[in-house]
Protein backbone atom coordinates (compact mmCIF):
# COMPACT_ATOMS: atom_id res chain seq x y z
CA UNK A 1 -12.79 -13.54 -35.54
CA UNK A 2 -13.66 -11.98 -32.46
CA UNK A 3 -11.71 -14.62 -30.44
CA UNK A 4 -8.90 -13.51 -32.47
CA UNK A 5 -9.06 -9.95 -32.07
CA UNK A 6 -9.33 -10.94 -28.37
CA UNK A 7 -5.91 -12.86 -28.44
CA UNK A 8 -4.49 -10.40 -30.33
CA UNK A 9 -5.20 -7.39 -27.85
CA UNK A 10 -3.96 -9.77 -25.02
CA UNK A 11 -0.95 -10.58 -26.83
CA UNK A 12 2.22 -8.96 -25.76
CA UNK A 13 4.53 -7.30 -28.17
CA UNK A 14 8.42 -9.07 -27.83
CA UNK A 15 10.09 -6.65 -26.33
CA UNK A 16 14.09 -7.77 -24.53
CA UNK A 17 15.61 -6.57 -21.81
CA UNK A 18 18.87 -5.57 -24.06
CA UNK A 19 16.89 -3.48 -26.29
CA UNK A 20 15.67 0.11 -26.05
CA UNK A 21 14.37 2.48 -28.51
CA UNK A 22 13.79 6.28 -29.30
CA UNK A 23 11.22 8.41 -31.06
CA UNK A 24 11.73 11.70 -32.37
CA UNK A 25 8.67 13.84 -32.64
CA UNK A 26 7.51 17.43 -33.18
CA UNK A 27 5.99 19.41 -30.43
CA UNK A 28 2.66 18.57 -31.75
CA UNK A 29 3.74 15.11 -31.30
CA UNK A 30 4.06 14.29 -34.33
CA UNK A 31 6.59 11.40 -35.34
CA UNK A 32 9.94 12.25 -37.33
CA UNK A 33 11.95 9.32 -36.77
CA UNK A 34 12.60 6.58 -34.82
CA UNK A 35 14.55 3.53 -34.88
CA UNK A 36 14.30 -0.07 -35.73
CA UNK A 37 13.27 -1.23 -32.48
CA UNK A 38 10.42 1.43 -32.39
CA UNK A 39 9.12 0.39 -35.78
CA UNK A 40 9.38 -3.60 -35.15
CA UNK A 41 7.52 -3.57 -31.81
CA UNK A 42 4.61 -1.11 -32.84
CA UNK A 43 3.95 -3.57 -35.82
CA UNK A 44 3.54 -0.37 -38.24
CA UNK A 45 5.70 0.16 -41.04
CA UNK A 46 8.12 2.80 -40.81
CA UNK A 47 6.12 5.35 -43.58
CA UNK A 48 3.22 5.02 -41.73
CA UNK A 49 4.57 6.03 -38.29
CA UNK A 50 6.57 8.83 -39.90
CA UNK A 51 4.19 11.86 -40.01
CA UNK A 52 1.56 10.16 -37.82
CA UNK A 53 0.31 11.49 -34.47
CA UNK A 54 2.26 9.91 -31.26
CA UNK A 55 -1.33 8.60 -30.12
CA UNK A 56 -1.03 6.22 -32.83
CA UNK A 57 0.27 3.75 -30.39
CA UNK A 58 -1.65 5.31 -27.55
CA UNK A 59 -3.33 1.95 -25.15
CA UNK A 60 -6.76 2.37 -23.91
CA UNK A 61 -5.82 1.52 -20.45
CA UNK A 62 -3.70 4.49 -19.93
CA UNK A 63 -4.78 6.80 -17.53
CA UNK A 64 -5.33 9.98 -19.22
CA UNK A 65 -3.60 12.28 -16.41
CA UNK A 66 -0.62 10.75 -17.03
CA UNK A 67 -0.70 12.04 -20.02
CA UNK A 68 -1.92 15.30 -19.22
CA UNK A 69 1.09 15.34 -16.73
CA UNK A 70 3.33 14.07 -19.66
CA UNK A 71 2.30 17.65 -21.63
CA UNK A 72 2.44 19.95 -18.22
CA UNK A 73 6.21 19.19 -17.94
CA UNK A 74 7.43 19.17 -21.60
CA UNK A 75 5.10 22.61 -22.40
CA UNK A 76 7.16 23.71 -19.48
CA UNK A 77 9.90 22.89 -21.24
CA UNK A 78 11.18 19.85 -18.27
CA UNK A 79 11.48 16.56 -19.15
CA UNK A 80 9.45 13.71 -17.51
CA UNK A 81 9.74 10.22 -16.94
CA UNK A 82 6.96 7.76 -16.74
CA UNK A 83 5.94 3.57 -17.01
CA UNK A 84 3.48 4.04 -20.63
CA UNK A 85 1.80 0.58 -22.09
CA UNK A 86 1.13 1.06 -25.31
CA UNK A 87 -0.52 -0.68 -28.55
CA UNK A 88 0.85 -2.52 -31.14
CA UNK A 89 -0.87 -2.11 -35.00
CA UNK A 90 -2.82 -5.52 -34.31
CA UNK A 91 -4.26 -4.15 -31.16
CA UNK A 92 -1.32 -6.00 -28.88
CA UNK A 93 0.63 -4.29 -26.12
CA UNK A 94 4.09 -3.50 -24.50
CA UNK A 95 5.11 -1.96 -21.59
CA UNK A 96 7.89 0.69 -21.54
CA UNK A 97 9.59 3.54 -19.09
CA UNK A 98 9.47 6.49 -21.08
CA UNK A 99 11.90 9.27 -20.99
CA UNK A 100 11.09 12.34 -22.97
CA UNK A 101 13.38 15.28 -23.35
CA UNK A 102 12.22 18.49 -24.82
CA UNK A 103 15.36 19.57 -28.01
CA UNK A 104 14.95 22.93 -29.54
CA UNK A 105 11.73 22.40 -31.71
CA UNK A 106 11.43 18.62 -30.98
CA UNK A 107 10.78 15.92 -28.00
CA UNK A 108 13.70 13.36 -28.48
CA UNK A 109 11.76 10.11 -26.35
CA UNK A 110 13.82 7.20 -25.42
CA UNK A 111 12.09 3.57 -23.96
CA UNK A 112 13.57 0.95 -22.24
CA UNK A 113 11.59 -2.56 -20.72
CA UNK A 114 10.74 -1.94 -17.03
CA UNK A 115 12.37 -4.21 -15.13
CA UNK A 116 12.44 -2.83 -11.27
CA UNK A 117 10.11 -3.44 -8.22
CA UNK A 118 8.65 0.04 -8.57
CA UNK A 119 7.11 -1.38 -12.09
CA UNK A 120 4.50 -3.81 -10.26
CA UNK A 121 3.22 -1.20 -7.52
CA UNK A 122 2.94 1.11 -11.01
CA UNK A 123 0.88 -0.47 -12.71
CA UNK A 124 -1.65 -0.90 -9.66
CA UNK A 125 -1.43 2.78 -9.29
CA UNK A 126 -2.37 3.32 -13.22
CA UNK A 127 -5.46 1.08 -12.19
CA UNK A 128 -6.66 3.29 -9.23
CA UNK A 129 -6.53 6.34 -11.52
CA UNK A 130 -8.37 4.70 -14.26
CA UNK A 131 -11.05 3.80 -12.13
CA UNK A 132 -10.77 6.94 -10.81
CA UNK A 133 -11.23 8.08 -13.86
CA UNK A 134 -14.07 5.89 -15.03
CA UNK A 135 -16.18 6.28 -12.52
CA UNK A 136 -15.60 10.55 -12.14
CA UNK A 137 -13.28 12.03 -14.14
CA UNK A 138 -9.99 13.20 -14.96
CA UNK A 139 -9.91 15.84 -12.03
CA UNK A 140 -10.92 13.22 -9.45
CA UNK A 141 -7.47 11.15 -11.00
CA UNK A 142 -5.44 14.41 -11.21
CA UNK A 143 -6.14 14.73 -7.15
CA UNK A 144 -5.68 11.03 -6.25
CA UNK A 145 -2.16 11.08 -8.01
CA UNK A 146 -0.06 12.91 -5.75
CA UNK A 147 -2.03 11.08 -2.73
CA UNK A 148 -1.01 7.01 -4.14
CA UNK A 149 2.53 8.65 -4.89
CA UNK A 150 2.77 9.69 -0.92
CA UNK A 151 1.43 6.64 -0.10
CA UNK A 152 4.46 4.75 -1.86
CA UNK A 153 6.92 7.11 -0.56
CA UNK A 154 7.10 9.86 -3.16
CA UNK A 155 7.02 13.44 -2.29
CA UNK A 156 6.22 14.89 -5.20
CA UNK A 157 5.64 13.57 -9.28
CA UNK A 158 9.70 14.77 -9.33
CA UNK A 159 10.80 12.94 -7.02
CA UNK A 160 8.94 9.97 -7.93
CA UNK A 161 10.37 10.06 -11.53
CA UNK A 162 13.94 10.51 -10.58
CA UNK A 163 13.70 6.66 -8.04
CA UNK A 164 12.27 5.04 -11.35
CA UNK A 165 14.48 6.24 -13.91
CA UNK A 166 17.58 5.48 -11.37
CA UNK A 167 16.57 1.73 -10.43
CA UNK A 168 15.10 0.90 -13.56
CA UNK A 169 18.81 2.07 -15.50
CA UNK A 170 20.42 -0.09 -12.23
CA UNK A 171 18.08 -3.07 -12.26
CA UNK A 172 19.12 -2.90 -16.28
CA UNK A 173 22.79 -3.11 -15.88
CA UNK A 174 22.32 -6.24 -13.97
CA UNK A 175 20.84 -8.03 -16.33
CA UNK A 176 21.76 -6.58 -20.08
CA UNK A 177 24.32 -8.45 -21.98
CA UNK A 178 27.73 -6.73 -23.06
CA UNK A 179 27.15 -5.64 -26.63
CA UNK A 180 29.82 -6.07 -29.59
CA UNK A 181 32.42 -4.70 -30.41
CA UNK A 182 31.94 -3.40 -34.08
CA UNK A 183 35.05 -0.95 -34.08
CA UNK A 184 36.70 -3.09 -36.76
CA UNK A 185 32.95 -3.03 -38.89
CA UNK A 186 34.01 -1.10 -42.54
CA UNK A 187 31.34 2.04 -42.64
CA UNK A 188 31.58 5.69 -42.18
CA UNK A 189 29.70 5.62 -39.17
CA UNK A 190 33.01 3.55 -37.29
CA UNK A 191 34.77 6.17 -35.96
CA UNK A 192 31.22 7.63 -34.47
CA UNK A 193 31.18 4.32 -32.64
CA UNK A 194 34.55 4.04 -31.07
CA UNK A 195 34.20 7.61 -29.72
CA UNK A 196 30.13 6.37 -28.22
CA UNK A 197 32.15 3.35 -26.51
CA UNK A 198 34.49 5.64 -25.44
CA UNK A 199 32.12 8.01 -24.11
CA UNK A 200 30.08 5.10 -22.38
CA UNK A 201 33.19 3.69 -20.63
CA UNK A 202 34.39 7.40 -19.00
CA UNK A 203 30.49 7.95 -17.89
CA UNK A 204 29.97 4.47 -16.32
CA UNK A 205 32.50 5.24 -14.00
CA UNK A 206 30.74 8.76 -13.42
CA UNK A 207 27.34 6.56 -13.19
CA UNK A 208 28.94 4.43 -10.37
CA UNK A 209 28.83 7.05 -8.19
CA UNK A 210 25.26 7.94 -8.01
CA UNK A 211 24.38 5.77 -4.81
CA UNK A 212 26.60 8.58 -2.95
CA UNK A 213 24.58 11.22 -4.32
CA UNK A 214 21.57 9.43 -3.12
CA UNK A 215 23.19 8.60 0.10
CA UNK A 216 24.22 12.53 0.97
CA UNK A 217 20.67 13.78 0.21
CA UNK A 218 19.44 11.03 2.46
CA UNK A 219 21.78 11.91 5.38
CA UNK A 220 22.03 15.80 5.13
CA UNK A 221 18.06 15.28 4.93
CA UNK A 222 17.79 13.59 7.95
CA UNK A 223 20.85 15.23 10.17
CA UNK A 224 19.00 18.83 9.36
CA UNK A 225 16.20 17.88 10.78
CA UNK A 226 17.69 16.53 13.92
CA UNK A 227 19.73 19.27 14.49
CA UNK A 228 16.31 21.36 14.42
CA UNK A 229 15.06 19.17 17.25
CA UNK A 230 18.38 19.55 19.47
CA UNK A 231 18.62 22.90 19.11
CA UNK A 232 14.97 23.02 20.20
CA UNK A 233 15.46 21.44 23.38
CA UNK A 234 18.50 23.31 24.17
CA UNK A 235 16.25 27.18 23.65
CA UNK A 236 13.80 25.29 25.82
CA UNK A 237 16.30 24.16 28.38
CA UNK A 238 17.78 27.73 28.56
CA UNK A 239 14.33 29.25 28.95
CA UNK A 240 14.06 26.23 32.15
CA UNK A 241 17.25 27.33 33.82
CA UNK A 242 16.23 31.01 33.58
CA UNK A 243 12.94 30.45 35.04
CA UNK A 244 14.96 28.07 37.77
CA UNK A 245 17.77 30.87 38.55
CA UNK A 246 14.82 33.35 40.15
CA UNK A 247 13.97 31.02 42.52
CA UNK A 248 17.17 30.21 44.34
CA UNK A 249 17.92 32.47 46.87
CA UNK A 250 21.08 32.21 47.38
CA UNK A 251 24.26 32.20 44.41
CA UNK A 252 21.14 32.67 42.16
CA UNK A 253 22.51 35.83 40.03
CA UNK A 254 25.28 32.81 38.98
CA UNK A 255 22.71 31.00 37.82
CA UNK A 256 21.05 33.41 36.36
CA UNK A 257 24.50 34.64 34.68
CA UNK A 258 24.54 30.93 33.18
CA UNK A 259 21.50 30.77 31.66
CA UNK A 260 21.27 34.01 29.93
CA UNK A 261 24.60 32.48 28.37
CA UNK A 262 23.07 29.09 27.26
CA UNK A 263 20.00 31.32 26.38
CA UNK A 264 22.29 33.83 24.07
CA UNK A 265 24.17 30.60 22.58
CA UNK A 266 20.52 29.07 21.93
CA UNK A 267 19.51 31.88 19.91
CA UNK A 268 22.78 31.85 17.79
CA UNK A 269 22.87 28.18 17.19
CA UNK A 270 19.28 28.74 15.91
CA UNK A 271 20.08 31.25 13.71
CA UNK A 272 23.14 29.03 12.44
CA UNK A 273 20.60 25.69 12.35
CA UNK A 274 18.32 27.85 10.63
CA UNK A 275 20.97 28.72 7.53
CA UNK A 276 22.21 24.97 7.62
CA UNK A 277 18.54 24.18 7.29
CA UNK A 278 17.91 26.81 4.01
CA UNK A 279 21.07 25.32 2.65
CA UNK A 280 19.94 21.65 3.62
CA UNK A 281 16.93 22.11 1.84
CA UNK A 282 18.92 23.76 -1.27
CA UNK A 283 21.52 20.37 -1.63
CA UNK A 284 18.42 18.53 -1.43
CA UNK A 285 17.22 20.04 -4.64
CA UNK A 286 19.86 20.30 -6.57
CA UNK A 287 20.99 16.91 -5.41
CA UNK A 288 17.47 15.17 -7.03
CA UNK A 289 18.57 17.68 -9.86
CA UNK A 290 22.06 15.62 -10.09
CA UNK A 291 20.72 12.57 -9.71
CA UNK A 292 18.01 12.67 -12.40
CA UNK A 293 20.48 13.95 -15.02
CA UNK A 294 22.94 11.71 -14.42
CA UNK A 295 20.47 9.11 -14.96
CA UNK A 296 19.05 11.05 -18.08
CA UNK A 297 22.77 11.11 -19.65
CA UNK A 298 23.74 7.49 -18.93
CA UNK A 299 20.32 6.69 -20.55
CA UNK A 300 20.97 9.11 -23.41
CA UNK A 301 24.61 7.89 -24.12
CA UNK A 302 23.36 3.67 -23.67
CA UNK A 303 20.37 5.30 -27.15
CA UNK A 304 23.34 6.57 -28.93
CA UNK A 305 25.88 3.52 -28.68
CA UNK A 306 22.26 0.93 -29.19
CA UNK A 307 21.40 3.15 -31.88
CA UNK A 308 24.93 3.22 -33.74
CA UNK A 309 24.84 -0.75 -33.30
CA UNK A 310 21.71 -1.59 -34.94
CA UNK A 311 22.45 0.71 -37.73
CA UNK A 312 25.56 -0.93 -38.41
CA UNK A 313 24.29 -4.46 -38.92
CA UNK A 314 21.44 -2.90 -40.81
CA UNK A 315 22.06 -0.16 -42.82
CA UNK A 316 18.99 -0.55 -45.74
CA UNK A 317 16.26 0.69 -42.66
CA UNK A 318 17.78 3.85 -42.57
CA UNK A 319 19.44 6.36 -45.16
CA UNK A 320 22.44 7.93 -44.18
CA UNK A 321 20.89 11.70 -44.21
CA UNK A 322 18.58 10.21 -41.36
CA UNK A 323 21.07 7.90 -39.58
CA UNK A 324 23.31 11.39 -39.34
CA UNK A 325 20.19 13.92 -38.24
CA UNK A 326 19.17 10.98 -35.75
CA UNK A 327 23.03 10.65 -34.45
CA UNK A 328 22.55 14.65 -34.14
CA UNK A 329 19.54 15.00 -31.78
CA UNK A 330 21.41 12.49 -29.70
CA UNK A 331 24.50 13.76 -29.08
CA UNK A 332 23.40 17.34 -28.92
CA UNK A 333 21.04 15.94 -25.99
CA UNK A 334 23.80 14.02 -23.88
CA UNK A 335 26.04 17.60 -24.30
CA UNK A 336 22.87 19.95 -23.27
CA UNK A 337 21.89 17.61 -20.35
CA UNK A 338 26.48 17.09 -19.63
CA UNK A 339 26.45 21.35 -19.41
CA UNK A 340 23.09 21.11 -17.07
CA UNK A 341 24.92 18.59 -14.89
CA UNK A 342 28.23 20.50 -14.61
CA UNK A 343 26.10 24.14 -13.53
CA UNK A 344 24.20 21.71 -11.01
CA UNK A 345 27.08 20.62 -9.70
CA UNK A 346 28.89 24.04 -9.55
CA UNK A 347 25.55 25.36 -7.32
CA UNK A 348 26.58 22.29 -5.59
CA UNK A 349 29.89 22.96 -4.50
CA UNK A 350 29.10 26.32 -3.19
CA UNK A 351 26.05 25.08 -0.99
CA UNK A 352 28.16 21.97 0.82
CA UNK A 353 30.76 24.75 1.37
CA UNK A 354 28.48 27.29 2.85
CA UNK A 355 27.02 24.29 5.01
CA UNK A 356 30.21 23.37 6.14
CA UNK A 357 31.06 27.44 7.50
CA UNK A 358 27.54 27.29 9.31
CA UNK A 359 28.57 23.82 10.66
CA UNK A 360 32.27 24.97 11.83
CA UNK A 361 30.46 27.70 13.63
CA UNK A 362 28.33 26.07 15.07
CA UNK A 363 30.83 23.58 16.28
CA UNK A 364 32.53 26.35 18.05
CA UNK A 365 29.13 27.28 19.45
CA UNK A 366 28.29 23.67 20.46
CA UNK A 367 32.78 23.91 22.43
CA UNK A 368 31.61 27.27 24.14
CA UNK A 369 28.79 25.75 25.69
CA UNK A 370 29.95 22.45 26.58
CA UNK A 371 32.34 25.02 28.67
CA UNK A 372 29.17 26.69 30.41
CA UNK A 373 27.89 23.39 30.88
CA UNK A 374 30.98 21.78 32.89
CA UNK A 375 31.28 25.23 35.24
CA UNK A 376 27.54 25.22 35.66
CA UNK A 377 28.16 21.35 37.24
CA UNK A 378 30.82 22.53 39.33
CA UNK A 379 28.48 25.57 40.37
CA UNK A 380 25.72 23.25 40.82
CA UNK A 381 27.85 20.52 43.03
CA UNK A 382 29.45 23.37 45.30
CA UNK A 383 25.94 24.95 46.32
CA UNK A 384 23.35 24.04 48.66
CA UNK A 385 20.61 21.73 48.03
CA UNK A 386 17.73 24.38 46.70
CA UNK A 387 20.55 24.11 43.62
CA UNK A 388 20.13 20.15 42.80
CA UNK A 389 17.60 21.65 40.13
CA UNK A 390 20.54 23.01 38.22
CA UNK A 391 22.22 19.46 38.18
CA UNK A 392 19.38 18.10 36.52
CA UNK A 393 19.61 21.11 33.88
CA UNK A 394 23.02 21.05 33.02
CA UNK A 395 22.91 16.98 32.96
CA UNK A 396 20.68 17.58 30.77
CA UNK A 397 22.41 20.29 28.50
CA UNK A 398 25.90 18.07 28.49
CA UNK A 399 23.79 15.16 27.02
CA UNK A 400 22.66 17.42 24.20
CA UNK A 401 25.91 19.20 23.38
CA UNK A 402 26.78 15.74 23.06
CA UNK A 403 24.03 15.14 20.72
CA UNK A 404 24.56 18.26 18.45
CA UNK A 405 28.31 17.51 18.42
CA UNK A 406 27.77 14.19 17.48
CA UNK A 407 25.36 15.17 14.63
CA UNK A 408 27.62 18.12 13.51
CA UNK A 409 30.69 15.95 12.98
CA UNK A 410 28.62 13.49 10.92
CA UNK A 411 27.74 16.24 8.54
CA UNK A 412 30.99 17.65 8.33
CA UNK A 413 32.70 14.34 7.47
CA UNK A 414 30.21 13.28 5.14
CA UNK A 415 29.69 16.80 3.42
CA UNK A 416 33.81 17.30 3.25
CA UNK A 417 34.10 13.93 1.52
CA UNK A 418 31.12 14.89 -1.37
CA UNK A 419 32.96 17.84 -1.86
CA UNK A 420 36.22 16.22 -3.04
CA UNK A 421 34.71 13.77 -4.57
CA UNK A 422 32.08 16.12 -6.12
CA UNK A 423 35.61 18.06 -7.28
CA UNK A 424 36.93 14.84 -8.86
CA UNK A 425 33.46 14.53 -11.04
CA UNK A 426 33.67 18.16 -11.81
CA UNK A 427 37.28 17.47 -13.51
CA UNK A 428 35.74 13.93 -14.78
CA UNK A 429 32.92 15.89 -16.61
CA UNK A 430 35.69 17.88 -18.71
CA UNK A 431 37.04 14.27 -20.23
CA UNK A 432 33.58 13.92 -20.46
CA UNK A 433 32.96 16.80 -22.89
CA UNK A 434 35.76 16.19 -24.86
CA UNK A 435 34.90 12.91 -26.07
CA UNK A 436 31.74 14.41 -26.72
CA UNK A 437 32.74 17.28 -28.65
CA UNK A 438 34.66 14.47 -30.60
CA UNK A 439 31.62 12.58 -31.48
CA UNK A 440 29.93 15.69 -32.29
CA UNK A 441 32.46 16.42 -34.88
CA UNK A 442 32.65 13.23 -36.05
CA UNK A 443 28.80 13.71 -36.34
CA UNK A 444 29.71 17.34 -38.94
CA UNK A 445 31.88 15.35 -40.87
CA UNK A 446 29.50 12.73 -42.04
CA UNK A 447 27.08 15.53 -42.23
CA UNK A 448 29.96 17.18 -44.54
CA UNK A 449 30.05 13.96 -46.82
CA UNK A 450 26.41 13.94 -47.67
CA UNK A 451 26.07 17.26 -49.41
């Protein structure tokens, strides 16, 4: 017996890559609903998961912090993203990525197989924080969290979340199947599917764009901070040809005339850097802000259309009133998270245009001293030799305008083609909507047709 119970708790629960699954809960976690995947895999019937506590399924070898972070985030009304194993009824296990997303009264929590890279390196983080654990306590996990997420290249639990949900949904698209087409399947809920299929086709190619989103954060991320640096060495240049300009002797006050210029231009470009840098930092947020709710809602949307298909080739697992209150939650999730998305995207807009104003001007900044730069050569070259100082200087400050210039017209092509194409997924978002608000009605008149 004990060698059985031993195999049993080793065993892992089946579990395919094409599958994913949803649970429905109250805020005291307790289970409403769920569907037929959720019910196979945790080996419990479905009456007595219905009304039980989520920790029904909860595995011994989960850190408890997790959880603990799990219950930070959705009391704070956010919803979080995390790898969970749990156990099966006969003491078995299966691995998921969890996605929970707080709904009025509710916590609607959708699973899919992990599948990614980030999946292995995981689980040997889950193993540090249970020893950690073990051997101290939960505080000594809670502080060792953020420092194994750093060490794998996470800033912060957010950002670490938002990666995993993104490569896991990409890693999945490479390998799912295509699913059926049951449009022609006789049952009320028919029309409900065409108008999911629908909806899945317009967001996929919304979806497809997500690597830019990733790659602007990336670049406006990294071009901020080296503007920072030029414009650095540019105040400390001007403070160098100041200092220089009192010791020449002769043609020094047109010197000195020179470098209070690059010294007044300094101080403006910093002010200008400094903006681009607030609004830098701004894009940044809102862009992890995108990209995790774009991620959410092609995650959502994939539940909806899954959940539609296994009702219709099984219909006796679920009563209508529940297949329709299920079919509820979900939409009204993929809407609430489309409307989030859209006022993202609208903060969006405004911050890439501000950036690109600060970057213009400083462009013009970056033309008016490239002019003080090539007079201060032909200053330099025409004076006597106590002068060859000033060659080296303005050498030096043509090399950097260079630099800056450089930098700036990288951001400004890059930023001015997000904003048109962030325009195009603005206008995208309204077809969007529609076919939601479609499936949403479709949703009232099955709702209708019950009572």
């Amino acid at each position: 017996m004990e060698k059985l119970q031993t195999a049993m708790t080793l065993k892992e629960a089946k579990f395919d890559i094409n599958e994913l699954f949803f649970s429905i809960t109250d805020q005291d976690s307790t289970i409403r609903s769920g569907n037929e995947v959720f019910i196979r895999i945790s080996g419990y019937k479905k009456d007595e998961l219905i009304g039980s506590f989520h920790n029904i399924i909860r595995h011994p070898d989960m850190p408890k912090i997790i959880f603990k972070t799990f219950w930070e985030y959705l009391q704070a009304g956010k919803p979080i993203v995390a790898y969970v194993k749990n156990k099966t009824k006969e003491g078995g296990y299966y691995w998921v990525l969890a996605a929970v997303f707080p709904l009025n009264d509710r916590y609607v929590s959708i699973r899919i197989k992990p599948n990614s890279t980030i999946f292995a390196a995981a689980k040997e983080l889950y193993f540090k924080l249970l020893m950690a654990e073990t051997k101290e306590n939960i505080e000594a996990s809670a502080a060792l969290l953020p420092q194994l997420l750093s060490e794998l290249g996470y800033t912060t639990y957010d950002h670490f979340m938002s990666e995993v949900l993104l490569q896991e949904l990409q890693e999945r698209q490479k390998v799912i199947s295509p699913s059926e087409d049951e449009s022609q399947s006789e049952s009320p809920l028919t029309l409900a599917y065409s108008h999911s299929k629908t909806l899945m086709k317009e967001y996929d190619s919304w979806f497809d764009k997500i690597e830019m989103f990733s790659q602007v954060k990336s670049m406006f991320e990294e071009k901020g901070l080296v503007l920072r640096l030029l414009a650095r060495e540019i105040v400390f240049l001007s403070l160098n040809a100041s200092v220089s300009s009192y010791k020449i002797e002769n043609g020094g006050e047109t010197f000195g005339v020179l470098a209070r210029d690059i010294r007044i231009n300094a101080k403006e470009n910093d002010v200008l850097i400094d903006q681009i840098h607030t609004n830098v930092e701004t894009i940044t947020l809102l862009l992890n802000e995108v990209i995790f709710s774009v991620s959410a809602i092609r995650l959502q949307i994939e539940m909806v259309l899954f959940f539609l298909e296994e009702v219709l080739h099984q219909c006796d697992e679920f009563g209508m009133d529940e297949i329709v209150n299920n079919m509820n939650d979900l939409v009204v999730l993929v809407i609430n998270y489309t409307d989030k998305l859209n006022a993202v995207q609208a903060q969006l807009e405004i911050k890439i245009q501000e950036t690109l104003t600060n970057l213009n001007q400083l462009e013009q900044q970056m033309m008016y001293l490239g002019y003080v730069q090539i007079y201060g050569i032909i200053e330099a070259a025409a004076s006597q030799d106590e002068s060859a100082r000033f060659q080296v200087i303005f050498s030096q400050l043509k090399t950097l305008v260079q630099q800056t210039s450089h930098e700036i017209e990288t951001m400004q092509k890059m930023g001015g083609s997000f904003y048109s194409e962030n325009r195009l997924l603005l206008e995208k978002s309204a077809s969007i909507e529609k076919v939601s608000e479609l499936l949403k009605e479709e949703i009232l008149i099955l709702q209708r047709r019950k009572q």
